[in-house]
C-alpha atoms as a PDB file:
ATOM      1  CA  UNK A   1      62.727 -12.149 -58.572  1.00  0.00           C
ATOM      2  CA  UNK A   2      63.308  -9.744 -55.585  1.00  0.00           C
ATOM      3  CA  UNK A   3      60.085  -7.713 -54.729  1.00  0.00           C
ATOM      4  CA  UNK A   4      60.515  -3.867 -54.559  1.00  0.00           C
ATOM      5  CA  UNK A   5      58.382  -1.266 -53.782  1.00  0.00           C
ATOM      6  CA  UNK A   6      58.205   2.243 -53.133  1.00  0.00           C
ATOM      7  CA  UNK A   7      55.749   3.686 -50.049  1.00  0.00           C
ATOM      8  CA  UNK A   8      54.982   8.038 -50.085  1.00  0.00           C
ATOM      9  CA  UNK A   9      52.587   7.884 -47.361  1.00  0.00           C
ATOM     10  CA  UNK A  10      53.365  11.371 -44.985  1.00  0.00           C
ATOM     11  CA  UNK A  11      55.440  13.178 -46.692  1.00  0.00           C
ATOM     12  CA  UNK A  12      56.193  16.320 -44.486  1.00  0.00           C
ATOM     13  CA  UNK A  13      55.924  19.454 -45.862  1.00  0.00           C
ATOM     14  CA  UNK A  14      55.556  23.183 -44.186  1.00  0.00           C
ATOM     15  CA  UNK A  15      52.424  25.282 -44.552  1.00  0.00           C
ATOM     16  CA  UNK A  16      52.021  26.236 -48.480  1.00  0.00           C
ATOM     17  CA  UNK A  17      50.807  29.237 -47.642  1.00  0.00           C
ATOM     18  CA  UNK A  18      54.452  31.064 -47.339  1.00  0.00           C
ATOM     19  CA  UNK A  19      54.261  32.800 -51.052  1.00  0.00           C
ATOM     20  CA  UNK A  20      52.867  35.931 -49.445  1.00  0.00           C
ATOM     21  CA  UNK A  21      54.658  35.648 -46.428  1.00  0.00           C
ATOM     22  CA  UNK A  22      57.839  35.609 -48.676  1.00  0.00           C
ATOM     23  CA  UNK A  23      56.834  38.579 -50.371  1.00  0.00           C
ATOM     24  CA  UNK A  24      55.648  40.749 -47.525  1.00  0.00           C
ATOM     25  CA  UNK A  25      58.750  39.978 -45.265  1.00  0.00           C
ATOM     26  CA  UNK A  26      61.666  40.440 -48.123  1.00  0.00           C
ATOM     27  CA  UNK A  27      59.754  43.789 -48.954  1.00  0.00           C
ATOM     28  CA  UNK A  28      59.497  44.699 -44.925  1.00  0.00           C
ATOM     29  CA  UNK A  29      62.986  44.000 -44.614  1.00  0.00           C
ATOM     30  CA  UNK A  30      65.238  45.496 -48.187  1.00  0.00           C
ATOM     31  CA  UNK A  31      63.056  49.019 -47.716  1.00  0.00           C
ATOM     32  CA  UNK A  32      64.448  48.472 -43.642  1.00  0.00           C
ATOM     33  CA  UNK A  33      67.872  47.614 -44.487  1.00  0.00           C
ATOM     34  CA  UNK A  34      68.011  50.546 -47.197  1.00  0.00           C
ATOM     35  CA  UNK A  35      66.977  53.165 -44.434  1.00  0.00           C
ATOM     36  CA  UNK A  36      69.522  51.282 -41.716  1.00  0.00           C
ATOM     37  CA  UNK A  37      72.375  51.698 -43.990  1.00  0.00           C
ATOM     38  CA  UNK A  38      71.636  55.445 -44.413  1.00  0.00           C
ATOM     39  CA  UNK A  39      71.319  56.069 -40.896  1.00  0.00           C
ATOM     40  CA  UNK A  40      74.086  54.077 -40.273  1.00  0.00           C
ATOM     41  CA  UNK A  41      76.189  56.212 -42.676  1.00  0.00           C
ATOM     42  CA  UNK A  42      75.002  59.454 -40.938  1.00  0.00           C
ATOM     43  CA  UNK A  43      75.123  58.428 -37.420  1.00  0.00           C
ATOM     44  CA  UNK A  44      78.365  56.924 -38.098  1.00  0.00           C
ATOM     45  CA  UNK A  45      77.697  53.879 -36.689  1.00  0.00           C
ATOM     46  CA  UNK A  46      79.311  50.287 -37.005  1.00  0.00           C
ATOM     47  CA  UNK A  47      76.408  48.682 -34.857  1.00  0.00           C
ATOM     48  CA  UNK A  48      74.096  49.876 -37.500  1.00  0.00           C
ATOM     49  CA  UNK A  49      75.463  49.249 -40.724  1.00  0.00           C
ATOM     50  CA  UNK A  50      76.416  45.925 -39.207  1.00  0.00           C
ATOM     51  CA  UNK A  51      72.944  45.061 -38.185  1.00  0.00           C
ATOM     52  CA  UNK A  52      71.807  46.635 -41.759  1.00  0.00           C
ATOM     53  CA  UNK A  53      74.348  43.883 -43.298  1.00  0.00           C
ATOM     54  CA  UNK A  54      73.165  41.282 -41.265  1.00  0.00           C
ATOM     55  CA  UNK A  55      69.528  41.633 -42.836  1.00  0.00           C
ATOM     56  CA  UNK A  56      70.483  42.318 -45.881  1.00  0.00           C
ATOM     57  CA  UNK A  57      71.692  38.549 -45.529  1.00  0.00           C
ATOM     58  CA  UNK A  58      68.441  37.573 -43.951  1.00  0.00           C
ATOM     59  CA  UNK A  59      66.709  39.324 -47.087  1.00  0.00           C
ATOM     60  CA  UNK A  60      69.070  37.385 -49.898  1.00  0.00           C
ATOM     61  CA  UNK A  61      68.661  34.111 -47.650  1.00  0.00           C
ATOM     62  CA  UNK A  62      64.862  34.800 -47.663  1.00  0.00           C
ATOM     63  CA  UNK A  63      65.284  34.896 -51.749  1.00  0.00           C
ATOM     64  CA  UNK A  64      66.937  31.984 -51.627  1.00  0.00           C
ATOM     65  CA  UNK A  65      64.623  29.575 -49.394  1.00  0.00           C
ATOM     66  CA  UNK A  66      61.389  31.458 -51.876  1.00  0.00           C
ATOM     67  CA  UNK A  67      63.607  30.229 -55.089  1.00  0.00           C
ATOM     68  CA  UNK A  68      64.079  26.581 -53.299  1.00  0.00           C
ATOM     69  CA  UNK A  69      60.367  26.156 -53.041  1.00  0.00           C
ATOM     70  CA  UNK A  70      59.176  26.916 -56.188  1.00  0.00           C
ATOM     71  CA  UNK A  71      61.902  24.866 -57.630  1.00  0.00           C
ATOM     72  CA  UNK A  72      61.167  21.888 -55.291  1.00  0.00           C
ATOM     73  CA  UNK A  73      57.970  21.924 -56.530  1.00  0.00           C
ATOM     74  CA  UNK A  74      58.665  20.978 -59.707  1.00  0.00           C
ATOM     75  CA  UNK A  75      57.957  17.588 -61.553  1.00  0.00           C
ATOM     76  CA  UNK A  76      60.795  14.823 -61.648  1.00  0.00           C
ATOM     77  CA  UNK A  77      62.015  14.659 -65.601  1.00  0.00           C
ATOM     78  CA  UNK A  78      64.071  11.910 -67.005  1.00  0.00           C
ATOM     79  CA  UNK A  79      67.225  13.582 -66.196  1.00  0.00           C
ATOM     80  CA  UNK A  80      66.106  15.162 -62.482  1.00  0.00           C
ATOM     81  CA  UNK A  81      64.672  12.168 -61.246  1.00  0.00           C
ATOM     82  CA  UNK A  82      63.862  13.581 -58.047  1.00  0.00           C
ATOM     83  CA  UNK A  83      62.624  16.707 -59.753  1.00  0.00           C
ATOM     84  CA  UNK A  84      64.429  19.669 -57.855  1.00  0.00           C
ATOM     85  CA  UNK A  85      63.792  19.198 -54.151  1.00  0.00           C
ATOM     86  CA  UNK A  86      67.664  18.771 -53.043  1.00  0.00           C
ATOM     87  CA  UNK A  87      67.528  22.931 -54.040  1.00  0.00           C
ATOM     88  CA  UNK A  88      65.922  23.825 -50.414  1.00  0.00           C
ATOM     89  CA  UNK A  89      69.242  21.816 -48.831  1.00  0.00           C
ATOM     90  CA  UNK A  90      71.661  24.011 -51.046  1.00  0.00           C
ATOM     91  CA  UNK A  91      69.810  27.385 -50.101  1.00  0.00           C
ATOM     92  CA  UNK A  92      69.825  26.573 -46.413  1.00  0.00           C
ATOM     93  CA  UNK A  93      74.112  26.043 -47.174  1.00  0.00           C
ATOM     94  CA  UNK A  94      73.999  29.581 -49.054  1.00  0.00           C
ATOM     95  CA  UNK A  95      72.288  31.319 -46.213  1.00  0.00           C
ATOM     96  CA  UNK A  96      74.293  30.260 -43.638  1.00  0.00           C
ATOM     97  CA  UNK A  97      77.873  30.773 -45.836  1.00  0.00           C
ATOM     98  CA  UNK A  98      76.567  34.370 -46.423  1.00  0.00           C
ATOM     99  CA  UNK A  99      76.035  35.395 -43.066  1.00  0.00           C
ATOM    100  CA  UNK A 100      79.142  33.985 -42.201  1.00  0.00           C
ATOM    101  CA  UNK A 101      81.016  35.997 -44.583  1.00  0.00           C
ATOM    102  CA  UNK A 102      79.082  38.811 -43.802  1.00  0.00           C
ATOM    103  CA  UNK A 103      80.596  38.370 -40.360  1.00  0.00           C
ATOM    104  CA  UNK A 104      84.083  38.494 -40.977  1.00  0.00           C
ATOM    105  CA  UNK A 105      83.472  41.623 -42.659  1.00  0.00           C
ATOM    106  CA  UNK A 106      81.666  43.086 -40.039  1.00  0.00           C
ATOM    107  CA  UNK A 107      84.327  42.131 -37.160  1.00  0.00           C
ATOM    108  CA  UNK A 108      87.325  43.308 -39.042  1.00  0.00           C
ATOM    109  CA  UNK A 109      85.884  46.584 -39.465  1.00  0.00           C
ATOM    110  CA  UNK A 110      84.650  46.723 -35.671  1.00  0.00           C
ATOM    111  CA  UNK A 111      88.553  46.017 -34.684  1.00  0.00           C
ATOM    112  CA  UNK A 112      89.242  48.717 -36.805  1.00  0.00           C
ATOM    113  CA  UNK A 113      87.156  51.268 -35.332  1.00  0.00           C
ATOM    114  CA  UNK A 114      88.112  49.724 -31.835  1.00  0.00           C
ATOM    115  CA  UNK A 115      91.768  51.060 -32.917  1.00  0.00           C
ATOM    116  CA  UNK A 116      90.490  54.075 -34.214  1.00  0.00           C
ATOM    117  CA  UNK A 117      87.073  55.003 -33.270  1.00  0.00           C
ATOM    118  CA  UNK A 118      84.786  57.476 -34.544  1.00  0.00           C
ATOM    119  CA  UNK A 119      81.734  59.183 -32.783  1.00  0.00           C
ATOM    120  CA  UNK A 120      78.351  57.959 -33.192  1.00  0.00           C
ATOM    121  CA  UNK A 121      74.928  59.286 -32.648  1.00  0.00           C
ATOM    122  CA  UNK A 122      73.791  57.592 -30.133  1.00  0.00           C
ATOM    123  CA  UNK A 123      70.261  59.044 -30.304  1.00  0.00           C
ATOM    124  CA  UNK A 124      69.519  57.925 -33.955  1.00  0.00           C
ATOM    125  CA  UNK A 125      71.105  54.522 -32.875  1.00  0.00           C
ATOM    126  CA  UNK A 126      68.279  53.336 -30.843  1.00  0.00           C
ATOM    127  CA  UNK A 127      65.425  55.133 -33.130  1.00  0.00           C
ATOM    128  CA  UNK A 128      66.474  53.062 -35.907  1.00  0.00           C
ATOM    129  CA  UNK A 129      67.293  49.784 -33.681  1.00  0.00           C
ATOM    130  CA  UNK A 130      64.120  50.204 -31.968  1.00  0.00           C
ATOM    131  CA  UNK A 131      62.292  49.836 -35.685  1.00  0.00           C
ATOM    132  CA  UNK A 132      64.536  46.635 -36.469  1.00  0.00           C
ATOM    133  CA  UNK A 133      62.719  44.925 -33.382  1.00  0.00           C
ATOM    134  CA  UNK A 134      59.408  45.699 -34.915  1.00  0.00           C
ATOM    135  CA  UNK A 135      60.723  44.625 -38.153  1.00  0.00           C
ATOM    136  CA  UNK A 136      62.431  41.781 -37.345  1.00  0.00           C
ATOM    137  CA  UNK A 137      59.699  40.275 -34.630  1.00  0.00           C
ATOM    138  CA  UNK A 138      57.037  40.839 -37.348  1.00  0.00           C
ATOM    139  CA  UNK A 139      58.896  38.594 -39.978  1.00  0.00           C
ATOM    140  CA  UNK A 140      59.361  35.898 -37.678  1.00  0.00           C
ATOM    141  CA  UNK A 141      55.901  35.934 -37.130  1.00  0.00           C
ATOM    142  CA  UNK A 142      54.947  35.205 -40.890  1.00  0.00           C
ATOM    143  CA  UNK A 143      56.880  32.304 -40.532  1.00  0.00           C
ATOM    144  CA  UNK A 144      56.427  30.802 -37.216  1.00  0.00           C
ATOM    145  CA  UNK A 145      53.885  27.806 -38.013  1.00  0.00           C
ATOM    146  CA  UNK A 146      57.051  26.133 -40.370  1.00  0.00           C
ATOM    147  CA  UNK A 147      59.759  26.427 -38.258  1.00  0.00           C
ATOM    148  CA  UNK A 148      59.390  22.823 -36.890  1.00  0.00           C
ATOM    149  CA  UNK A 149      58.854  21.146 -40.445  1.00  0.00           C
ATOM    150  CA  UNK A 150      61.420  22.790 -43.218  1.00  0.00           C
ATOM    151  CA  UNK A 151      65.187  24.058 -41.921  1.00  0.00           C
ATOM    152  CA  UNK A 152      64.499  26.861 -44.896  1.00  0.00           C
ATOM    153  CA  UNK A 153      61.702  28.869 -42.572  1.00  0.00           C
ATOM    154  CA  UNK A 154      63.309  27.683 -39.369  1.00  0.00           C
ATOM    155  CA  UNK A 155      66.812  29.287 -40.909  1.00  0.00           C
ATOM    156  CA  UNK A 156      64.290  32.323 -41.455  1.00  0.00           C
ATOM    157  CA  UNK A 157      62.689  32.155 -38.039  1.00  0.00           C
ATOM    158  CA  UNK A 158      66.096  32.107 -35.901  1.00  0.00           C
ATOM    159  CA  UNK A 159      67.852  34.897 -37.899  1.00  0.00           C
ATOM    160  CA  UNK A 160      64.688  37.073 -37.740  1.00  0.00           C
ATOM    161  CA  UNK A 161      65.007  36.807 -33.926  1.00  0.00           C
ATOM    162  CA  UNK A 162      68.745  36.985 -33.422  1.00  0.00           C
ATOM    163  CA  UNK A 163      68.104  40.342 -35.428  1.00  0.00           C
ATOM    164  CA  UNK A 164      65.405  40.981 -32.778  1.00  0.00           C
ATOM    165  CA  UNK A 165      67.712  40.121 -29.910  1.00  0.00           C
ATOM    166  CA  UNK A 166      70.663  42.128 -31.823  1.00  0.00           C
ATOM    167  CA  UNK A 167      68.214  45.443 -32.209  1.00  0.00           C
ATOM    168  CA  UNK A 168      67.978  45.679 -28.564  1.00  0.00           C
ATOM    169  CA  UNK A 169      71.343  45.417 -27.821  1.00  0.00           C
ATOM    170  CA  UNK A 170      72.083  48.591 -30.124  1.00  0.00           C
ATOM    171  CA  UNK A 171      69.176  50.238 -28.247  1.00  0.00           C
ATOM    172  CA  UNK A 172      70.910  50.115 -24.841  1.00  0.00           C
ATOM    173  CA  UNK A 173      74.476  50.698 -27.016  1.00  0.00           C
ATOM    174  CA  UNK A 174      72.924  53.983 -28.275  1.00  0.00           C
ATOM    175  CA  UNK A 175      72.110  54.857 -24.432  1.00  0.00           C
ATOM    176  CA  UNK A 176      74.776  54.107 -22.906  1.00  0.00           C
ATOM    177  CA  UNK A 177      76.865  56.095 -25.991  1.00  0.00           C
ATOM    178  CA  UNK A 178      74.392  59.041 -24.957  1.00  0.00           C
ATOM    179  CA  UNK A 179      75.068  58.684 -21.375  1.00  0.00           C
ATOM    180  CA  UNK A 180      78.696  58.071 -20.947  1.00  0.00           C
ATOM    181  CA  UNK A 181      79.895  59.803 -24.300  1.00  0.00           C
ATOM    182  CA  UNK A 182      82.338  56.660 -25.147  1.00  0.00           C
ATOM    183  CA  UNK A 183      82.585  55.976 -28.643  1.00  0.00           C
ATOM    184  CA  UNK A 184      84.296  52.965 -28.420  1.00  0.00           C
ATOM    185  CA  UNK A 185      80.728  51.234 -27.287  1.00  0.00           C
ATOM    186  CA  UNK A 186      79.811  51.304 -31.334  1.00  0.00           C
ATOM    187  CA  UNK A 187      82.651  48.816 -32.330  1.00  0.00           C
ATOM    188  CA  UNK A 188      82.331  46.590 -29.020  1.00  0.00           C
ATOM    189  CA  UNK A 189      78.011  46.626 -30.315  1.00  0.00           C
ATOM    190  CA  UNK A 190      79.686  45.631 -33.822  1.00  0.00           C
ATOM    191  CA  UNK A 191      81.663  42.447 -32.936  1.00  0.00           C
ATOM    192  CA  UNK A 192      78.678  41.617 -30.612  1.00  0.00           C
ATOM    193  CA  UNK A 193      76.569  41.562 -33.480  1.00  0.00           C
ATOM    194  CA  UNK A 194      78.811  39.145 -35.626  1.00  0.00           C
ATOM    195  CA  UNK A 195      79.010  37.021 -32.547  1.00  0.00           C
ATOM    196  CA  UNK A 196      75.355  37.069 -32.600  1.00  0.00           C
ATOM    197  CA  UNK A 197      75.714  35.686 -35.896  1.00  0.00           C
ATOM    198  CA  UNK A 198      77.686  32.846 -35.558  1.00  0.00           C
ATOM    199  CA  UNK A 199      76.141  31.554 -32.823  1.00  0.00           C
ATOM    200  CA  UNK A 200      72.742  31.786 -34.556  1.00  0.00           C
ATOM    201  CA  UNK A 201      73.744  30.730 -38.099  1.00  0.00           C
ATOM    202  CA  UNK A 202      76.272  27.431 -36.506  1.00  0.00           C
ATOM    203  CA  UNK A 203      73.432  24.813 -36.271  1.00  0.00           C
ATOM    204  CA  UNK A 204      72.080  25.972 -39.812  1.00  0.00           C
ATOM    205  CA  UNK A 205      74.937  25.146 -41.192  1.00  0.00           C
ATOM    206  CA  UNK A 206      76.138  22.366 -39.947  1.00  0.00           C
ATOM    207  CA  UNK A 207      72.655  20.732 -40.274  1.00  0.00           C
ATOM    208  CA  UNK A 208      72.433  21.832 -44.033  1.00  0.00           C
ATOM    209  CA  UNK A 209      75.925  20.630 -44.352  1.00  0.00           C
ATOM    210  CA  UNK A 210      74.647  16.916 -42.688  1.00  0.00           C
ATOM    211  CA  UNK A 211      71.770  17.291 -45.605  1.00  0.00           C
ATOM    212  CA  UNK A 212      73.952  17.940 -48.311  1.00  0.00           C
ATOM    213  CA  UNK A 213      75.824  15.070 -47.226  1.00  0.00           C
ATOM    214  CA  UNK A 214      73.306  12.521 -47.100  1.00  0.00           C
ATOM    215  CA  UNK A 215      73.502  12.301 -43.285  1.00  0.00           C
ATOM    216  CA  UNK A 216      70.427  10.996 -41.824  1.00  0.00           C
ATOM    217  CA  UNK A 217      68.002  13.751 -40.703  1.00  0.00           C
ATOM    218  CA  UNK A 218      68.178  15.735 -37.122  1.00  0.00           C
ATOM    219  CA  UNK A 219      65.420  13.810 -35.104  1.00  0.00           C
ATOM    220  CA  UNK A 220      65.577  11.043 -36.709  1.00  0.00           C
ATOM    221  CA  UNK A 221      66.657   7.367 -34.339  1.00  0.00           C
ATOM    222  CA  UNK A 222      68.978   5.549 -37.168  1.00  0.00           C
ATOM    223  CA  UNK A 223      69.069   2.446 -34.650  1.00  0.00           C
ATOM    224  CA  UNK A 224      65.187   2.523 -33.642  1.00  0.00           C
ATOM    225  CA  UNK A 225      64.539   2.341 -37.759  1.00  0.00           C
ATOM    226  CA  UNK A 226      66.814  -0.457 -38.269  1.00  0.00           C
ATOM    227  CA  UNK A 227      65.578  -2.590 -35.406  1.00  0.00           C
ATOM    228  CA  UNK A 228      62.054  -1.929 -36.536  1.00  0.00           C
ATOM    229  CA  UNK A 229      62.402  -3.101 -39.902  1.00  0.00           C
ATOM    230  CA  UNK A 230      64.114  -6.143 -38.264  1.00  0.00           C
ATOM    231  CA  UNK A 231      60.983  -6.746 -36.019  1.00  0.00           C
ATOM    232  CA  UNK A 232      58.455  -6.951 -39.141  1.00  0.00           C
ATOM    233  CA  UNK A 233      56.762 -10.737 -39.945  1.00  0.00           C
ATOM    234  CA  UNK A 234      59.381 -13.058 -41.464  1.00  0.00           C
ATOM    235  CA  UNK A 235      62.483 -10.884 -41.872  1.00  0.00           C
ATOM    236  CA  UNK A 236      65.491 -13.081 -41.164  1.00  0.00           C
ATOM    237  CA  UNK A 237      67.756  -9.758 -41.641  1.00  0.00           C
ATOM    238  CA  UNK A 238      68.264  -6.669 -43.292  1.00  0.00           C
ATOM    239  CA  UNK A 239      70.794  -4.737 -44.839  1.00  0.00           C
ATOM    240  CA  UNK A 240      72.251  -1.783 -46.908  1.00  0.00           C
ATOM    241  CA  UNK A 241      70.040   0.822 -44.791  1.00  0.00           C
ATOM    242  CA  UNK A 242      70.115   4.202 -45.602  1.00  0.00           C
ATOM    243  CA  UNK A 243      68.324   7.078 -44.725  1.00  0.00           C
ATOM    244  CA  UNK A 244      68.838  10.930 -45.879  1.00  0.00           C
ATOM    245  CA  UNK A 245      66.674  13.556 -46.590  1.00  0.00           C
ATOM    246  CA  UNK A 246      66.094  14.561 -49.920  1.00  0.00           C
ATOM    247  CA  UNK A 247      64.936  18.362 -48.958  1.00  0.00           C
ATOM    248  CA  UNK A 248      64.976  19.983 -45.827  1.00  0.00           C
ATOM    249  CA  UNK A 249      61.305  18.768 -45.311  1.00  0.00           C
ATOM    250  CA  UNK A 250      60.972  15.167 -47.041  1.00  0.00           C
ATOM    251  CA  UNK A 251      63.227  12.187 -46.030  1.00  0.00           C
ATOM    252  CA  UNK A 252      64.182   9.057 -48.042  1.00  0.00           C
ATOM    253  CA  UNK A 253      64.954   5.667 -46.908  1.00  0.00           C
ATOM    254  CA  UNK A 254      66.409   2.177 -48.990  1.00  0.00           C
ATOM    255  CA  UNK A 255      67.133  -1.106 -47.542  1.00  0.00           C
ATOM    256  CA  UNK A 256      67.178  -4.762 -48.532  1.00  0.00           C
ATOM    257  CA  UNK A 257      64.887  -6.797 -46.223  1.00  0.00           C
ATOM    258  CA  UNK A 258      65.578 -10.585 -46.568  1.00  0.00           C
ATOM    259  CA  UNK A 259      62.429 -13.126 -46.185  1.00  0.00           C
ATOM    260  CA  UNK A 260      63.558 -16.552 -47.041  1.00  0.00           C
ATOM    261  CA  UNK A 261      60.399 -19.063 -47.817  1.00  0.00           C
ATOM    262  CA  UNK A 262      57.919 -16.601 -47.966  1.00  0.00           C
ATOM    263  CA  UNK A 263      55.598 -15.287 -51.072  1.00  0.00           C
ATOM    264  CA  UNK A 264      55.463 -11.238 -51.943  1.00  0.00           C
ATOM    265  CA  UNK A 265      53.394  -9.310 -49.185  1.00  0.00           C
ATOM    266  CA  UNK A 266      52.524  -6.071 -50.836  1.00  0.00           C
ATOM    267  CA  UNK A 267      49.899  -5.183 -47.399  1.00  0.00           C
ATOM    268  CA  UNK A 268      53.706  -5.595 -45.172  1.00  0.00           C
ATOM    269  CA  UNK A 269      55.284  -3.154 -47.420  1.00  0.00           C
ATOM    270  CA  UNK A 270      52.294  -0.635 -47.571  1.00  0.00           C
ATOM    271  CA  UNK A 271      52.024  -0.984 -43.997  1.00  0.00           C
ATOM    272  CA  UNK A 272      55.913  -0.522 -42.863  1.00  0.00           C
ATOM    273  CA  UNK A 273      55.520   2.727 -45.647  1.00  0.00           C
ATOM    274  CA  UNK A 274      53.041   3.899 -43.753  1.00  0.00           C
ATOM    275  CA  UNK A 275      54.313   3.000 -40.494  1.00  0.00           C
ATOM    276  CA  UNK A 276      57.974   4.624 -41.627  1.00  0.00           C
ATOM    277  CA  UNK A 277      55.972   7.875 -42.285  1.00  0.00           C
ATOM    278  CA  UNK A 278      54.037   7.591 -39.234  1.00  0.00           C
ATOM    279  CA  UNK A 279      55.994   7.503 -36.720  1.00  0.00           C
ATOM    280  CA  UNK A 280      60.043   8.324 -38.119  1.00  0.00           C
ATOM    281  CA  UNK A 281      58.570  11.024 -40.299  1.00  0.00           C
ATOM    282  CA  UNK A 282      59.948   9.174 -43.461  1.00  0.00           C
ATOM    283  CA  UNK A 283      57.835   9.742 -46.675  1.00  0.00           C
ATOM    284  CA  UNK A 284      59.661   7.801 -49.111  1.00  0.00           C
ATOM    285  CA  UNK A 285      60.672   4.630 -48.271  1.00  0.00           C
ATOM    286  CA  UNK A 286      61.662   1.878 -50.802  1.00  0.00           C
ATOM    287  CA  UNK A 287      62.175  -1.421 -49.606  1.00  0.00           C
ATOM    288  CA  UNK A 288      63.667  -4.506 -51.669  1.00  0.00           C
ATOM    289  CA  UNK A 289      62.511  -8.092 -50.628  1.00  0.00           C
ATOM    290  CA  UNK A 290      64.874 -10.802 -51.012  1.00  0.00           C
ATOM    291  CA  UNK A 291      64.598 -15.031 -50.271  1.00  0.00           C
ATOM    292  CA  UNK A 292      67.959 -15.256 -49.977  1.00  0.00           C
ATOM    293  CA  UNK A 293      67.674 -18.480 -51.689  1.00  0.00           C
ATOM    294  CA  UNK A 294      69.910 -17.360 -54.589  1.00  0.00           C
ATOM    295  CA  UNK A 295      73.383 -15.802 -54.330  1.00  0.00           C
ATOM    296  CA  UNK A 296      74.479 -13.451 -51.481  1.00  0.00           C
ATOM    297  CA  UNK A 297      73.598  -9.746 -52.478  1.00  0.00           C
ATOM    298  CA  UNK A 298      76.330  -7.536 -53.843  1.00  0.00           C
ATOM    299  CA  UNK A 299      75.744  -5.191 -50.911  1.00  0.00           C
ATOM    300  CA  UNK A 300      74.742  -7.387 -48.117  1.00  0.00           C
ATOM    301  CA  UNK A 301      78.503  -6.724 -46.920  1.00  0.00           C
ATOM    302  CA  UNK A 302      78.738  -4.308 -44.220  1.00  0.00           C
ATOM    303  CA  UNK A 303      79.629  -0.878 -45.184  1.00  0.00           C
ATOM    304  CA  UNK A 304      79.101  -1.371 -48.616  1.00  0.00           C
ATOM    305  CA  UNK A 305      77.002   1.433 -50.518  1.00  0.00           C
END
């Protein structure tokens, strides 16, 4: 009978501390993006209610990635039998969809007011931008120690400083609207902003996308894994490999190694677990042992699944 077995040695997981950090930042930012819109309304300007948009993104994506860790902390039943961890990998796809939406809203109106602008205060511009840097740079500080382990709080980390970045930019917009008088600066701040967007919400996406489609993880050598497991004592070779993460912080792996004359070794397979963990960052890892004495496996075939 084939041996299989199952190693969970190093599975990866950001800080656990992030409940409070959660709650403090979505708070920080829905009372700031309530007072941006409002300004925005009375100072008439694009750049602002854009920017208030753009966090109010930020706040429902924050929501989102809060929801996806209390749900992928919940036990595997009979019917989930990876419990709920695949969650964080559909709330990292949300965020980024939503700001991207966001974004088309946000340019078509700035074309619009390029045709036909309206004034803006240029002075109440840079007040309220100048409290979006404090705002934003202060949130991305809760969440800086995660951003290299879960794409959730590294989503969070790079739209906290685009929004940073973005702030400023409305700063010197308000300026130069005070100096020069040219109200067509507002819409020009406006589709700067969405571009802003894109280019910071393009990796999240695609990466979530890879996740959701069991692609195997950023970082992560699919050819320095395989040739590994072909290096271990007695494997003649190895097939149907995979490797995909089944949250944005833990990463699976199956594959069939074949050891023809040799007895079950449960040390090798604790040892390549822990080895898998190690040094690829892959916490589950379950590996079936074959002779190869018997018939030819059903998926020993390349590209079979």
């Amino acid at each position: 009978m084939p041996d299989h077995a199952h190693g969970h040695a190093g599975h990866v997981h950001a800080p656990a501390s992030f409940g409070a950090a959660f709650a403090i930042g979505m708070a920080l930012n829905l009372a700031f993006v309530g007072g941006e819109a409002a300004c925005g309304a009375v100072a008439g300007s694009l750049a602002l209610i854009a920017d208030a948009g753009h966090n109010l993104g930020d706040v429902l994506g924050m929501g989102a990635a809060w929801l996806a860790t209390w749900l992928g902390r919940r036990r595997p039943t009979a019917r989930f039998t990876y419990g709920l961890r695949r969650s964080s990998i559909l709330s990292a796809l949300f965020n980024a969809v939503l700001l991207l939406l966001l974004t088309g809203g946000i340019a078509w109106e700035a074309v619009r007011r390029l045709l036909h602008p309206d004034p803006a205060a240029g002075r109440l511009m840079m007040i309220v931008a100048a409290v979006g840097i404090l705002v934003n740079g202060a949130t991305a500080l809760l969440f800086a120690s995660g951003r290299r382990h879960d794409l959730n709080i590294r989503g969070i980390v790079l739209h906290m400083a685009v929004d940073a970045a973005t702030a400023a930019v409305v700063v010197a917009g308000g300026l130069l609207i005070l100096l020069t008088g040219w109200s067509r600066i507002d819409p020009l701040l406006g589709l700067l902003v969405a571009a802003a967007i894109v280019a910071g919400t393009w990796s999240l996406l695609r990466r979530s996308l890879e996740l959701a489609l069991d692609a195997v993880p950023a970082g992560i050598d699919h050819e320095q894994v395989e040739q590994f497991l072909r290096a271990l004592p007695g494997v003649a070779d190895l097939h149907d490999l995979h490797i995909w993460g089944m949250s944005t912080t833990e990463t699976a792996l199956t594959a069939h190694l074949v050891r023809p004359g040799l007895p079950p070794d449960d040390d090798l397979l604790r040892q390549t677990a822990a080895t898998l963990a190690r040094r690829f960052g892959i916490g589950h890892a379950t590996l079936q042992v074959e002779t190869g004495d018997g018939s030819a496996c059903a998926l020993a075939q390349a590209g079979s699944v």
